[in-house]
C-alpha atoms as a PDB file:
ATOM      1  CA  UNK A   1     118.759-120.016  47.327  1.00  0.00           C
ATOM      2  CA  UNK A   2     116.761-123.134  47.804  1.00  0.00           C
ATOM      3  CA  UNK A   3     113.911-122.562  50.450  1.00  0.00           C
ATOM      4  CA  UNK A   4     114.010-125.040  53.426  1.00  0.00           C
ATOM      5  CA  UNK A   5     111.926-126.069  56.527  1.00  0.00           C
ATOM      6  CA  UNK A   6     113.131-128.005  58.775  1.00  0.00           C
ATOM      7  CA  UNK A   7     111.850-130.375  61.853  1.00  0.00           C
ATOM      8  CA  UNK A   8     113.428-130.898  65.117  1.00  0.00           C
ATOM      9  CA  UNK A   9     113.299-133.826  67.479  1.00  0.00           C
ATOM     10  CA  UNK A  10     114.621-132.840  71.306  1.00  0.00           C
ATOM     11  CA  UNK A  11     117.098-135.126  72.624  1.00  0.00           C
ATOM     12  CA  UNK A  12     118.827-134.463  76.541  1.00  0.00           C
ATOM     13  CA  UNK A  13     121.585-131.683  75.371  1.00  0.00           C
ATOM     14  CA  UNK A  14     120.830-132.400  71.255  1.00  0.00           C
ATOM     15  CA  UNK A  15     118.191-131.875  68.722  1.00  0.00           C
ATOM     16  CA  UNK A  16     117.872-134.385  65.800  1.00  0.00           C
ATOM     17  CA  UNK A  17     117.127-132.051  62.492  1.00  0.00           C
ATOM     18  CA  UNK A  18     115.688-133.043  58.697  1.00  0.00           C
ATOM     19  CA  UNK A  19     115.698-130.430  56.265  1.00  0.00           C
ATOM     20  CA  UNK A  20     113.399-130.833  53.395  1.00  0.00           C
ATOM     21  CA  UNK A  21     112.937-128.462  50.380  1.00  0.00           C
ATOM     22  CA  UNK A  22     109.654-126.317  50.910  1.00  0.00           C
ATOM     23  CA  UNK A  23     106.670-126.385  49.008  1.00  0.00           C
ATOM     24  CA  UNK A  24     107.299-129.513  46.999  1.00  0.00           C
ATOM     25  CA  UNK A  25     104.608-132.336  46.468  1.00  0.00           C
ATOM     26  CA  UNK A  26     106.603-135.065  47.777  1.00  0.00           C
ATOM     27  CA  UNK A  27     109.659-135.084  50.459  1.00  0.00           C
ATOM     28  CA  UNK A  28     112.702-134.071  48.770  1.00  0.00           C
ATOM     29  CA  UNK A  29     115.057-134.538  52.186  1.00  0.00           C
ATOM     30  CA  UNK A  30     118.377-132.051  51.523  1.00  0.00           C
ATOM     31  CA  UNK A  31     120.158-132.277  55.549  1.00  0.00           C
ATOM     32  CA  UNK A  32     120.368-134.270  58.132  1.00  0.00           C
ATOM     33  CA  UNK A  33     121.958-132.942  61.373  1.00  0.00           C
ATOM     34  CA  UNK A  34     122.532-134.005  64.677  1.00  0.00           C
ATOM     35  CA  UNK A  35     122.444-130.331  66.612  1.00  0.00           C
ATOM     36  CA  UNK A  36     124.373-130.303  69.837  1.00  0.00           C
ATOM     37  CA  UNK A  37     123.645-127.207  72.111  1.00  0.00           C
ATOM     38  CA  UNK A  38     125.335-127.252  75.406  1.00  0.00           C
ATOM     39  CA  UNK A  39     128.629-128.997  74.310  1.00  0.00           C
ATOM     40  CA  UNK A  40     131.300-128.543  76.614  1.00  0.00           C
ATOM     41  CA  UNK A  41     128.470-127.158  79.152  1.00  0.00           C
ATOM     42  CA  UNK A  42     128.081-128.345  83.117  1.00  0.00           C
ATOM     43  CA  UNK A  43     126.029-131.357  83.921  1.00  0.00           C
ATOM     44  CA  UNK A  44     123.776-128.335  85.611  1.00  0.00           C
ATOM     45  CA  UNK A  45     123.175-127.265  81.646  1.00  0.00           C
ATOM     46  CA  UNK A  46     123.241-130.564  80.233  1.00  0.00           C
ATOM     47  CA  UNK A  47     120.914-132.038  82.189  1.00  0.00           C
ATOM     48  CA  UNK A  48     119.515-129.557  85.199  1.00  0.00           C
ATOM     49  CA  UNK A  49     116.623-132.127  86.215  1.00  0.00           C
ATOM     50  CA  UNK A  50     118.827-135.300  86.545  1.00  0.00           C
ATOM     51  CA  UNK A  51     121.243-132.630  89.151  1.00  0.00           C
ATOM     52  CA  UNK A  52     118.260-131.469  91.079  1.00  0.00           C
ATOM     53  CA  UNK A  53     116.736-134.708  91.587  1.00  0.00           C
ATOM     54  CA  UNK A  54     120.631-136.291  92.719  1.00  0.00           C
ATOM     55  CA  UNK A  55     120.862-138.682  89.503  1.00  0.00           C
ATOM     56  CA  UNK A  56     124.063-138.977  87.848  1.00  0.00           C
ATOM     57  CA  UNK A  57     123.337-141.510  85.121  1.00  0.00           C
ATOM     58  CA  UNK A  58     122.030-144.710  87.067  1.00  0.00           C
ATOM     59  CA  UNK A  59     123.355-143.717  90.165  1.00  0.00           C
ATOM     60  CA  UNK A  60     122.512-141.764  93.218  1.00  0.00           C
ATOM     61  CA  UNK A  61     124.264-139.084  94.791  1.00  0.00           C
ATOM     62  CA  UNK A  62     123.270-136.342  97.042  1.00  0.00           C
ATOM     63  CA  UNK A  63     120.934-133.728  95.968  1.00  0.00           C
ATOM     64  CA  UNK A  64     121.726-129.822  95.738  1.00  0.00           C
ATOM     65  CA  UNK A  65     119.623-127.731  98.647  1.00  0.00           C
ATOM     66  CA  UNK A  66     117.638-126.036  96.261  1.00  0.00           C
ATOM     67  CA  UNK A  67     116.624-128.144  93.512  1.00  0.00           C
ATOM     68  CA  UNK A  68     114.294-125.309  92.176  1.00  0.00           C
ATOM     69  CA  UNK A  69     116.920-123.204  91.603  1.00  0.00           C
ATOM     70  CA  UNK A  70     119.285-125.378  89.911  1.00  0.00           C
ATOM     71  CA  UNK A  71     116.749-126.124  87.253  1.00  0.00           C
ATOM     72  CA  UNK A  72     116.151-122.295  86.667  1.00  0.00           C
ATOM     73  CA  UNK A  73     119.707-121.342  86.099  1.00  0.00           C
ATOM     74  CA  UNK A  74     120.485-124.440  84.151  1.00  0.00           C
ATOM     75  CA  UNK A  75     117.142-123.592  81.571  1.00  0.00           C
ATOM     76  CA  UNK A  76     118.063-120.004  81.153  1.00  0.00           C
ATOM     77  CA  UNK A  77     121.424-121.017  80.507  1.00  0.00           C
ATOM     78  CA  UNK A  78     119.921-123.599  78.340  1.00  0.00           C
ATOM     79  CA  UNK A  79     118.100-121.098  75.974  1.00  0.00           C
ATOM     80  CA  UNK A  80     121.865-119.041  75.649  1.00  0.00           C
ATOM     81  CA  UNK A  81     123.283-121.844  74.456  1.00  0.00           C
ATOM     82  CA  UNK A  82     120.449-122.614  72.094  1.00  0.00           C
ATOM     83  CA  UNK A  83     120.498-119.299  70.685  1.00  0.00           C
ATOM     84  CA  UNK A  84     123.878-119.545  70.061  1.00  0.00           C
ATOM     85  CA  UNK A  85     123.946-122.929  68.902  1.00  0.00           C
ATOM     86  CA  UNK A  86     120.727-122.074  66.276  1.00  0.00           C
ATOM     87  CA  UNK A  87     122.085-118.843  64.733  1.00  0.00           C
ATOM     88  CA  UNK A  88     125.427-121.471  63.673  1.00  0.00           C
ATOM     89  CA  UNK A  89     122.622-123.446  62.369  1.00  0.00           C
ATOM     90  CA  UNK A  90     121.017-120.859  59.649  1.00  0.00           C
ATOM     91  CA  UNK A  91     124.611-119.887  59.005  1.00  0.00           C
ATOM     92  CA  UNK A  92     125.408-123.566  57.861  1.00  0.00           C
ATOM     93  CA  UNK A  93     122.263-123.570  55.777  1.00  0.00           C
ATOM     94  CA  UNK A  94     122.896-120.576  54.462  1.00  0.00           C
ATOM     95  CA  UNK A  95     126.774-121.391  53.540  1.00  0.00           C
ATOM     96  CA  UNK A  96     125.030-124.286  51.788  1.00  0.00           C
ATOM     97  CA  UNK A  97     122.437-122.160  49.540  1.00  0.00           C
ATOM     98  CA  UNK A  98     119.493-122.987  51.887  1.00  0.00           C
ATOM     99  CA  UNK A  99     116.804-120.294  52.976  1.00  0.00           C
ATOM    100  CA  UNK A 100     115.732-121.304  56.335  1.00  0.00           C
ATOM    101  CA  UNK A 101     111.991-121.028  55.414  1.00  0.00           C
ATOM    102  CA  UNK A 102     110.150-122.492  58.924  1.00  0.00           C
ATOM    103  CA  UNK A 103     110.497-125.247  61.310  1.00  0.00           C
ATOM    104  CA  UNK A 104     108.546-127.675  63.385  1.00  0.00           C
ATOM    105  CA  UNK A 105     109.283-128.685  66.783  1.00  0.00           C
ATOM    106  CA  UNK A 106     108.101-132.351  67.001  1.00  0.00           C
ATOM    107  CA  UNK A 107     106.244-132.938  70.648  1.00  0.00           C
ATOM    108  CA  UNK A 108     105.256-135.934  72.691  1.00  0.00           C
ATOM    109  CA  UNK A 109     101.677-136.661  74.420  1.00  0.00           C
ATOM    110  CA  UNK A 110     103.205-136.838  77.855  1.00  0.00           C
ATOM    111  CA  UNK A 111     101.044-135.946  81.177  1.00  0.00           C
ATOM    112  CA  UNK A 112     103.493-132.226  81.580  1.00  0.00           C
ATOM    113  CA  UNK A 113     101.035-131.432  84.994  1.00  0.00           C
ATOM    114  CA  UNK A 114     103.773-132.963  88.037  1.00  0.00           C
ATOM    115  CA  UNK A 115     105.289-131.263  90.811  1.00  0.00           C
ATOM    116  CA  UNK A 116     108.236-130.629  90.885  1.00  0.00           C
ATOM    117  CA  UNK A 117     108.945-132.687  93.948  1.00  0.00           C
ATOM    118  CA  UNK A 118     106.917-136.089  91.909  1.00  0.00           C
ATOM    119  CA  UNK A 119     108.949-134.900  88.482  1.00  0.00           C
ATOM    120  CA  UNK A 120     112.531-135.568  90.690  1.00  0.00           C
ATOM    121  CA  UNK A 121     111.280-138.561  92.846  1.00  0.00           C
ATOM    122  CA  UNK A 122     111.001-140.930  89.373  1.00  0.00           C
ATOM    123  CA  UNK A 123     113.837-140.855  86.933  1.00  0.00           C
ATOM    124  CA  UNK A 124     111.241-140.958  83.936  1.00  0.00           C
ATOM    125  CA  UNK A 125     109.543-138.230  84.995  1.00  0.00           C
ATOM    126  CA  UNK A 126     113.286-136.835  84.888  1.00  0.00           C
ATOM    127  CA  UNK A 127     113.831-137.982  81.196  1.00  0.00           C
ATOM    128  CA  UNK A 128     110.571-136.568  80.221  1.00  0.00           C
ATOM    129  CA  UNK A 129     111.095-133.258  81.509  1.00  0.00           C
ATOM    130  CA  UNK A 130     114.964-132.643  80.273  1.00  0.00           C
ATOM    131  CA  UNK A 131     113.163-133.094  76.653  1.00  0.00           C
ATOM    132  CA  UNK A 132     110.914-131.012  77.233  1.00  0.00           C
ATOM    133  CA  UNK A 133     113.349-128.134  78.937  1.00  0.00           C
ATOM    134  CA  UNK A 134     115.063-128.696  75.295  1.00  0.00           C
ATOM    135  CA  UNK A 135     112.048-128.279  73.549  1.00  0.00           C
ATOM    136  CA  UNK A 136     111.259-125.049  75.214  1.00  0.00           C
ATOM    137  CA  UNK A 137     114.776-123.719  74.257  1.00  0.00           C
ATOM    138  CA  UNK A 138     114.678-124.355  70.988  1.00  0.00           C
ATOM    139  CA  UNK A 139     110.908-122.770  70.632  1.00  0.00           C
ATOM    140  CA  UNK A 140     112.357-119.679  72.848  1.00  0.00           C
ATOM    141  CA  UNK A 141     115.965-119.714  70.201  1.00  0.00           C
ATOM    142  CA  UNK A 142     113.483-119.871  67.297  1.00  0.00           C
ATOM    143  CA  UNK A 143     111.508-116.885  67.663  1.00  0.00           C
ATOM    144  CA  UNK A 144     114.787-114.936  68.901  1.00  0.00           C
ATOM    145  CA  UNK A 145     116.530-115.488  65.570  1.00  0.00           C
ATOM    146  CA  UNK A 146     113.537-114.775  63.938  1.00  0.00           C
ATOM    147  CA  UNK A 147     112.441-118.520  62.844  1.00  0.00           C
ATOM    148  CA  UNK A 148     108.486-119.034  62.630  1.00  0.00           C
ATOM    149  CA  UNK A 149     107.909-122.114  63.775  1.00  0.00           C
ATOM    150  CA  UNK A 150     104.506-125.127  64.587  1.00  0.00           C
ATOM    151  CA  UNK A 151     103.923-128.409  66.893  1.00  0.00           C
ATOM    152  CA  UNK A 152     103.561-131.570  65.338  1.00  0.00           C
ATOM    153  CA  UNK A 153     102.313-134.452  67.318  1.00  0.00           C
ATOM    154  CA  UNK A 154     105.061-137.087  66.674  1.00  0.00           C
ATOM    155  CA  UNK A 155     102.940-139.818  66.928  1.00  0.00           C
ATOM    156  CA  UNK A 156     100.471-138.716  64.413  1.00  0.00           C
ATOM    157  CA  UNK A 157     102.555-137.697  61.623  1.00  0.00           C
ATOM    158  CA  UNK A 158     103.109-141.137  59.952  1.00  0.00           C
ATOM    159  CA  UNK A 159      99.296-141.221  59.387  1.00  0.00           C
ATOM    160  CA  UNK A 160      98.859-137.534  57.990  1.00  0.00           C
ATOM    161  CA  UNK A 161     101.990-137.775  56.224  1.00  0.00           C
ATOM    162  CA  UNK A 162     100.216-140.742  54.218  1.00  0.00           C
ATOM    163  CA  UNK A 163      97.179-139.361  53.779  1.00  0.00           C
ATOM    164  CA  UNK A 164      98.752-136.466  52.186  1.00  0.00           C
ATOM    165  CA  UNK A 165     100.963-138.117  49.769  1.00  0.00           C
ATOM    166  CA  UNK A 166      98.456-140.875  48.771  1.00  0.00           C
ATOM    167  CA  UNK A 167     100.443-144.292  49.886  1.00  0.00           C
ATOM    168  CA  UNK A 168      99.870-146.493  52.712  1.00  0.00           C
ATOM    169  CA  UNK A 169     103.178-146.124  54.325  1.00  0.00           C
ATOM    170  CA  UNK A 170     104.731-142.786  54.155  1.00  0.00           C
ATOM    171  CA  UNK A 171     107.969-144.753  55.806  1.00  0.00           C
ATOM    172  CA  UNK A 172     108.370-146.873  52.851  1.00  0.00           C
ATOM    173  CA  UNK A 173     108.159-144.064  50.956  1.00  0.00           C
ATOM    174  CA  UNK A 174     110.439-142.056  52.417  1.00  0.00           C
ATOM    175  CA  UNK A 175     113.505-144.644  52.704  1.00  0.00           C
ATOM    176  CA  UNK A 176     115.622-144.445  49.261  1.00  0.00           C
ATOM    177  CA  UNK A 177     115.108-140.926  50.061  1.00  0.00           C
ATOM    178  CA  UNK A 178     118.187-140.614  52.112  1.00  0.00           C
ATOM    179  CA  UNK A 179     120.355-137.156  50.592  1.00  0.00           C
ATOM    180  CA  UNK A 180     123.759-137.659  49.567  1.00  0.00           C
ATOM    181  CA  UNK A 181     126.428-138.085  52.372  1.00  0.00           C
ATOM    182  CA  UNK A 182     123.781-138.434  55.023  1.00  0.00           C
ATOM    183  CA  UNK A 183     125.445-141.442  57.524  1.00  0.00           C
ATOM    184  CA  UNK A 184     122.036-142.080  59.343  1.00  0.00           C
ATOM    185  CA  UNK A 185     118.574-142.550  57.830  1.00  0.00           C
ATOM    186  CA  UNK A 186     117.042-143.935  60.181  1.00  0.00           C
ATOM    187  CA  UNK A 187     112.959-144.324  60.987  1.00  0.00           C
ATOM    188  CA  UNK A 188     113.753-141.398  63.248  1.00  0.00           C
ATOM    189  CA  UNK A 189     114.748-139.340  60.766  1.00  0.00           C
ATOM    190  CA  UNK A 190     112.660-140.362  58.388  1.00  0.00           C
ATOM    191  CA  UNK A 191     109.809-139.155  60.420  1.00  0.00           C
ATOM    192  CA  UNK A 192     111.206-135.485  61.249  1.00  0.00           C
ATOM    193  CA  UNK A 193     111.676-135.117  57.433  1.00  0.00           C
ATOM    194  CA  UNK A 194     108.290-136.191  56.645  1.00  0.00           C
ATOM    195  CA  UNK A 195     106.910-133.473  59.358  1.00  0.00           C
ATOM    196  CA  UNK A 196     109.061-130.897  57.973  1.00  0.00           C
ATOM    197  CA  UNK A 197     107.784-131.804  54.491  1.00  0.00           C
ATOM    198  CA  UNK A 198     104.043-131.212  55.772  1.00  0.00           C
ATOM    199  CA  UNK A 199     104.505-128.109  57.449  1.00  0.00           C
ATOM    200  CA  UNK A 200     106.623-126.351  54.483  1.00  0.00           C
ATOM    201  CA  UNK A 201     103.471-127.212  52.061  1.00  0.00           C
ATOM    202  CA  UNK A 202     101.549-124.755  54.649  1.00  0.00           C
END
């Protein structure tokens, strides 16, 4: 089997994925997977802040009593799903001839220090916080099914990534890299491959 790491970007209810073969000395992108985890799941799963704060979409409608508790129930329910949706994951790779070798979880520089009264008052507080319950799932899925797994700033790893492989644009580089069958390559992508690439040479 081929070893693999592969990088995760958190999305409200989805995680973008890049697989990349481990170890080499350039990106050698194999997968590229939209991961959805609470599909068919409540709103209260999907998105618990949006419910506790009363935001459906771009509208406004009454808020639940206790807030607080909504966002508890709909997290731990959150990390079940995950789990679930995760172990399907290595099974794919696996079906595929890929050893799940490590991942990343790609973060943010966010302020993460609100209340939870100032997080529900401002619906980008709101956004920021449903990707970062989704993080937190995905780190607590990982080390269930066994998974090792590091933080990569986001935001730095176009830099590193260039340092490392000698160019001055590490995008550039990695653009005919698209695998086979892949629909989107885009600079999103591109990115989580290129920090699954530098963690798997680790």
């Amino acid at each position: 089997m081929t070893s693999v790491c592969v990088a995760f970007k958190a999305h409200m209810g989805w995680l973008n994925s890049v697989a990349v073969v481990a170890g080499t000395d350039s990106p050698e992108p194999v997968r590229v997977e939209r991961v959805d985890l609470f599909r068919g799941e409540a709103r209260e799963v999907v998105e618990p802040y949006h419910v506790a704060g009363g935001w459906q979409e771009l509208d406004r409608v009454p808020r639940p009593e206790n807030p607080a508790a909504v966002i508890r129930a709909g997290r731990r329910k959150q990390v079940t799903a995950t789990k679930k949706q995760l172990r399907a994951f290595r099974k794919q790779l696996e079906a595929e001839g890929l050893n799940w070798h490590g991942a990343v979880v790609l973060i943010g520089r966010g302020w993460m220090g609100h209340s939870l009264e100032e997080i529900l008052a401002h619906h980008s507080h709101i956004h920021v916080y449903e990707g970062e319950a989704v993080r937190d799932a995905a780190r607590t899925a990982l080390d269930a099914i066994g998974v090792s797994w590091v933080e990569q700033d986001e935001k730095s790893v176009p830099a590193l990534a260039a340092e490392q492989l000698h160019v001055k644009d590490s995008d550039a580089l990695m653009k005919p890299l698209r695998p086979a069958g892949v629909r989107t390559w885009a600079k999103e992508e591109r990115l989580i491959g290129l920090a699954a690439w530098m963690h798997s040479r680790r």
